[in-house]
N, C-alpha and C. Protein backbone atom coordinates (compact mmCIF):
# COMPACT_ATOMS: atom_id res chain seq x y z
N UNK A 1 57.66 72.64 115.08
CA UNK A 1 58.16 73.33 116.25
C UNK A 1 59.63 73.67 116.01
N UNK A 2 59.86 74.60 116.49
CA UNK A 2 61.10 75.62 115.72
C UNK A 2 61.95 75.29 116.87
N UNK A 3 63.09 74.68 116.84
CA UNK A 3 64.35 74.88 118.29
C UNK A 3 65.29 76.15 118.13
N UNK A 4 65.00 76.86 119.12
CA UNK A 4 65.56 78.34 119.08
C UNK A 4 66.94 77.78 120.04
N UNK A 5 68.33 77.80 119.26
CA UNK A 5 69.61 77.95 120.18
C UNK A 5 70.30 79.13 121.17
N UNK A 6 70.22 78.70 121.92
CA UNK A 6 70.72 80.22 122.63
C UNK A 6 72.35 80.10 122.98
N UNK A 7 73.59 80.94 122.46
CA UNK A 7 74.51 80.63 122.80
C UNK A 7 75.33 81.39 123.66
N UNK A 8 75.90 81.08 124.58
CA UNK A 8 75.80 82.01 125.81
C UNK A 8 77.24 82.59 124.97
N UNK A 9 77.41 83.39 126.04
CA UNK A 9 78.84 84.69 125.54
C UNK A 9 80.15 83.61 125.84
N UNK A 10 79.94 82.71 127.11
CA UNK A 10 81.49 81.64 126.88
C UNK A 10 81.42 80.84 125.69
N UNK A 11 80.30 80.46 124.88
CA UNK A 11 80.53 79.52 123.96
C UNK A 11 80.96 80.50 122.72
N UNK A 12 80.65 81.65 122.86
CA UNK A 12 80.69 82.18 121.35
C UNK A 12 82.48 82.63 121.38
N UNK A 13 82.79 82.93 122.61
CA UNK A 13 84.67 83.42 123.20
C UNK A 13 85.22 82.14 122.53
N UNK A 14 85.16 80.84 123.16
CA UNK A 14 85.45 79.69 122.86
C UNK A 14 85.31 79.30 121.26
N UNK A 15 84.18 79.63 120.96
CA UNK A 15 84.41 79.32 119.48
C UNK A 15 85.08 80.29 118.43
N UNK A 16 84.87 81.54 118.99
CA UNK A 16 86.10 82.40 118.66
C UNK A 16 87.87 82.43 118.80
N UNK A 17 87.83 81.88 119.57
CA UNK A 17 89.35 81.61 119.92
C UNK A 17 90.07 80.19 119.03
N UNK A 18 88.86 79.44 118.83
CA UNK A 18 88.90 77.75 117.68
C UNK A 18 89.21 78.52 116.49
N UNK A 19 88.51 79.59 116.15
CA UNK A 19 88.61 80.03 115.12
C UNK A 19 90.38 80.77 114.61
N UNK A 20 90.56 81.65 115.95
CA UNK A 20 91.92 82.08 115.78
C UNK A 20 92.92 81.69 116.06
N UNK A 21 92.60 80.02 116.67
CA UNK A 21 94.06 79.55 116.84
C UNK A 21 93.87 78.63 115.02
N UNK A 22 93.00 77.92 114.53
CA UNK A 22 92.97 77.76 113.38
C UNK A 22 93.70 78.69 112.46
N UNK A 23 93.49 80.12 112.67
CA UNK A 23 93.96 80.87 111.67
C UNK A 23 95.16 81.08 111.80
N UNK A 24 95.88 81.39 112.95
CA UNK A 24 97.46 81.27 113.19
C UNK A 24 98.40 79.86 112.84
N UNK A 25 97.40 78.55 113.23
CA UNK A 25 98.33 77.23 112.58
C UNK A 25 97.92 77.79 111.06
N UNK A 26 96.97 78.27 110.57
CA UNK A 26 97.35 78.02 109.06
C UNK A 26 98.84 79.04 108.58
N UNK A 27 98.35 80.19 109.39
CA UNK A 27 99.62 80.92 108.66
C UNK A 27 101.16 80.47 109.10
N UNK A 28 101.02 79.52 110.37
CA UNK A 28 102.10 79.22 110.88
C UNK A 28 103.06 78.45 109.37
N UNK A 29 102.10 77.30 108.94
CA UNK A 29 102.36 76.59 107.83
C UNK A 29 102.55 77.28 106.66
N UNK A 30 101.68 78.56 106.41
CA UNK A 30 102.00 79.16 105.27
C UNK A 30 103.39 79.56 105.36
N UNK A 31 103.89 80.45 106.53
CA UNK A 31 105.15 81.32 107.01
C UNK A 31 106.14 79.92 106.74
N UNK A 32 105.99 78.69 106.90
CA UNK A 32 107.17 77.88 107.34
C UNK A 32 107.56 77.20 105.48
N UNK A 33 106.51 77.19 104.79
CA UNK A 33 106.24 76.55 103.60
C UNK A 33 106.99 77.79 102.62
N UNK A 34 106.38 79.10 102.82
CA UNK A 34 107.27 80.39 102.27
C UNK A 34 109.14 80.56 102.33
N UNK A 35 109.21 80.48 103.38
CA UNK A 35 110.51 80.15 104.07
C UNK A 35 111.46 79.22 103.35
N UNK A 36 110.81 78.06 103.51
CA UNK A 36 111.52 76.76 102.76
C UNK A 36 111.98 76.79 100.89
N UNK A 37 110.71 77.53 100.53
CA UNK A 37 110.56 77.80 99.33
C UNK A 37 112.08 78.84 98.85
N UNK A 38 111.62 79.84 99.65
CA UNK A 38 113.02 80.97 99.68
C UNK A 38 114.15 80.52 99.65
N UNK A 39 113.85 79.04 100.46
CA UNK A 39 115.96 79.19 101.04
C UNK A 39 116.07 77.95 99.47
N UNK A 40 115.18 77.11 99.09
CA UNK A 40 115.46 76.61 97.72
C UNK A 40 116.41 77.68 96.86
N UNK A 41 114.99 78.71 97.01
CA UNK A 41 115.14 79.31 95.77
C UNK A 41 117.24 80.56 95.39
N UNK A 42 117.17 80.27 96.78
CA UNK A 42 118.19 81.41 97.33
C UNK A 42 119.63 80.44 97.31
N UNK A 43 119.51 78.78 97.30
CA UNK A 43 120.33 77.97 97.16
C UNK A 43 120.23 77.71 95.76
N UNK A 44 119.25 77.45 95.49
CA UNK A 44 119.66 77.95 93.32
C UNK A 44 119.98 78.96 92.93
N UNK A 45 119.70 80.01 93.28
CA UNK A 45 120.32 81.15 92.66
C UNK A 45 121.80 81.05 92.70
N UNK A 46 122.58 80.68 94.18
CA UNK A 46 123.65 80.51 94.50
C UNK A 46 124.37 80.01 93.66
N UNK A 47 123.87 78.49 93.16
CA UNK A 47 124.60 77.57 92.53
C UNK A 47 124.39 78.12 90.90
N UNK A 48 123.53 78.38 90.72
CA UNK A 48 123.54 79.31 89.10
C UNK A 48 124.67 80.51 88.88
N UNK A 49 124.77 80.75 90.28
CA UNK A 49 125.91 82.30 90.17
C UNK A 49 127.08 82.04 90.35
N UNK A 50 127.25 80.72 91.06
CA UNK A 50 129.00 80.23 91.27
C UNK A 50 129.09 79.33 89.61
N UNK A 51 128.05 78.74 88.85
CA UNK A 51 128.49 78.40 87.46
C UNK A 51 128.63 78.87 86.63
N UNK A 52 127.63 80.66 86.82
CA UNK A 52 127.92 81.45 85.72
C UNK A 52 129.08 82.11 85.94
N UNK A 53 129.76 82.33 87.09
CA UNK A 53 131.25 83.28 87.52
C UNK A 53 132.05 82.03 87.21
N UNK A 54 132.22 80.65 87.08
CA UNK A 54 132.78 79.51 86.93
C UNK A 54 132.72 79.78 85.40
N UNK A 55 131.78 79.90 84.81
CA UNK A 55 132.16 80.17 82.95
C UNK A 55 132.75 81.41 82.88
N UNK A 56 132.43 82.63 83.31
CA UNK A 56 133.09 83.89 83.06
C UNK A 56 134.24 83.78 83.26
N UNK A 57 134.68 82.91 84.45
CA UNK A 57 136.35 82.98 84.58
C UNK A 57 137.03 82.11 83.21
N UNK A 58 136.05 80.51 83.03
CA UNK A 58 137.03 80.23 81.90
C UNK A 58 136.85 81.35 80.52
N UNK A 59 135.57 82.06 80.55
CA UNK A 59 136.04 82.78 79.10
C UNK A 59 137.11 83.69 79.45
N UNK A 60 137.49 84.23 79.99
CA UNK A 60 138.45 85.27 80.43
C UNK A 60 139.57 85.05 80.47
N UNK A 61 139.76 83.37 81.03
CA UNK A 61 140.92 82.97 80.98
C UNK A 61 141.22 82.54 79.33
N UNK A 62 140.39 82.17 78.75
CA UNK A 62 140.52 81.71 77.68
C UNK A 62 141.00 83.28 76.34
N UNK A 63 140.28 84.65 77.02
CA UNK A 63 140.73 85.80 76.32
C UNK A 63 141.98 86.31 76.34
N UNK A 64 142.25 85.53 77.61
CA UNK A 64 143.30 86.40 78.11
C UNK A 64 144.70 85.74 77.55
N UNK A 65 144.62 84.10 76.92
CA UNK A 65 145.24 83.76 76.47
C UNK A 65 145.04 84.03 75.00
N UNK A 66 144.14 84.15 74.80
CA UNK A 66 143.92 84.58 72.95
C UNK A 66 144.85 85.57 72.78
N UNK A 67 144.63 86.68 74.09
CA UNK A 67 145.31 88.10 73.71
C UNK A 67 146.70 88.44 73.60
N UNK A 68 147.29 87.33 74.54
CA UNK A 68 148.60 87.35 74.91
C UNK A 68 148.81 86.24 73.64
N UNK A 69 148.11 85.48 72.56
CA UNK A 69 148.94 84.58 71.18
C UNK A 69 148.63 86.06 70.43
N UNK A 70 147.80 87.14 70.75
CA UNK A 70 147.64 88.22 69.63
C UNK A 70 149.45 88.66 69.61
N UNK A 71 149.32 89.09 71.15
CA UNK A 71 150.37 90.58 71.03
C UNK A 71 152.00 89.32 70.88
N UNK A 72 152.05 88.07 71.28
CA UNK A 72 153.09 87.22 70.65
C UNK A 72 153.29 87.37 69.15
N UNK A 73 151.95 87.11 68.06
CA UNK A 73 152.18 87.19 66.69
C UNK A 73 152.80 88.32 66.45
N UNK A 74 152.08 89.57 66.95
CA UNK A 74 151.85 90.50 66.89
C UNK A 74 153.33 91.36 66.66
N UNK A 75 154.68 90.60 67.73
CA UNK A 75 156.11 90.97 67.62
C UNK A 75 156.43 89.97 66.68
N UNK A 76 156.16 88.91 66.21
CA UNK A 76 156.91 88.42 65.12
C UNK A 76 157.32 89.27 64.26
């Protein structure tokens, strides 16, 4: 004997709505997990770009003194 379910139109709304609040907490978590990831990634970049402008300045400073023992020899 076969049990035939019958599901009325409030249960199927209701289980539709389980379904789309499910799907909004997931993306809620995806959106918040994306986010977090970014501001890592956007705080390393930072700190990579203040050490690489932190070496560019000492090579520069370091040229800039090479250049100025050039043009010193340079009047001997």
């Amino acid at each position: 004997m076969a049990a035939v379910i019958r599901v009325t139109r409030d249960a199927r709304i209701g289980l539709s709505l389980m379904i789309l609040e499910n799907a909004i907490t997931l993306l809620t978590e995806l959106l918040t997990k994306l986010t977090r990831d970014n501001n890592k990634r956007q705080q390393r970049s930072t700190h990579e770009e203040q050490k690489s402008n932190a070496m560019f300045n000492s090579f520069g400073k370091c040229l800039s003194m090479h250049s100025q023992t050039w043009v010193y020899f340079s009047f001997l």
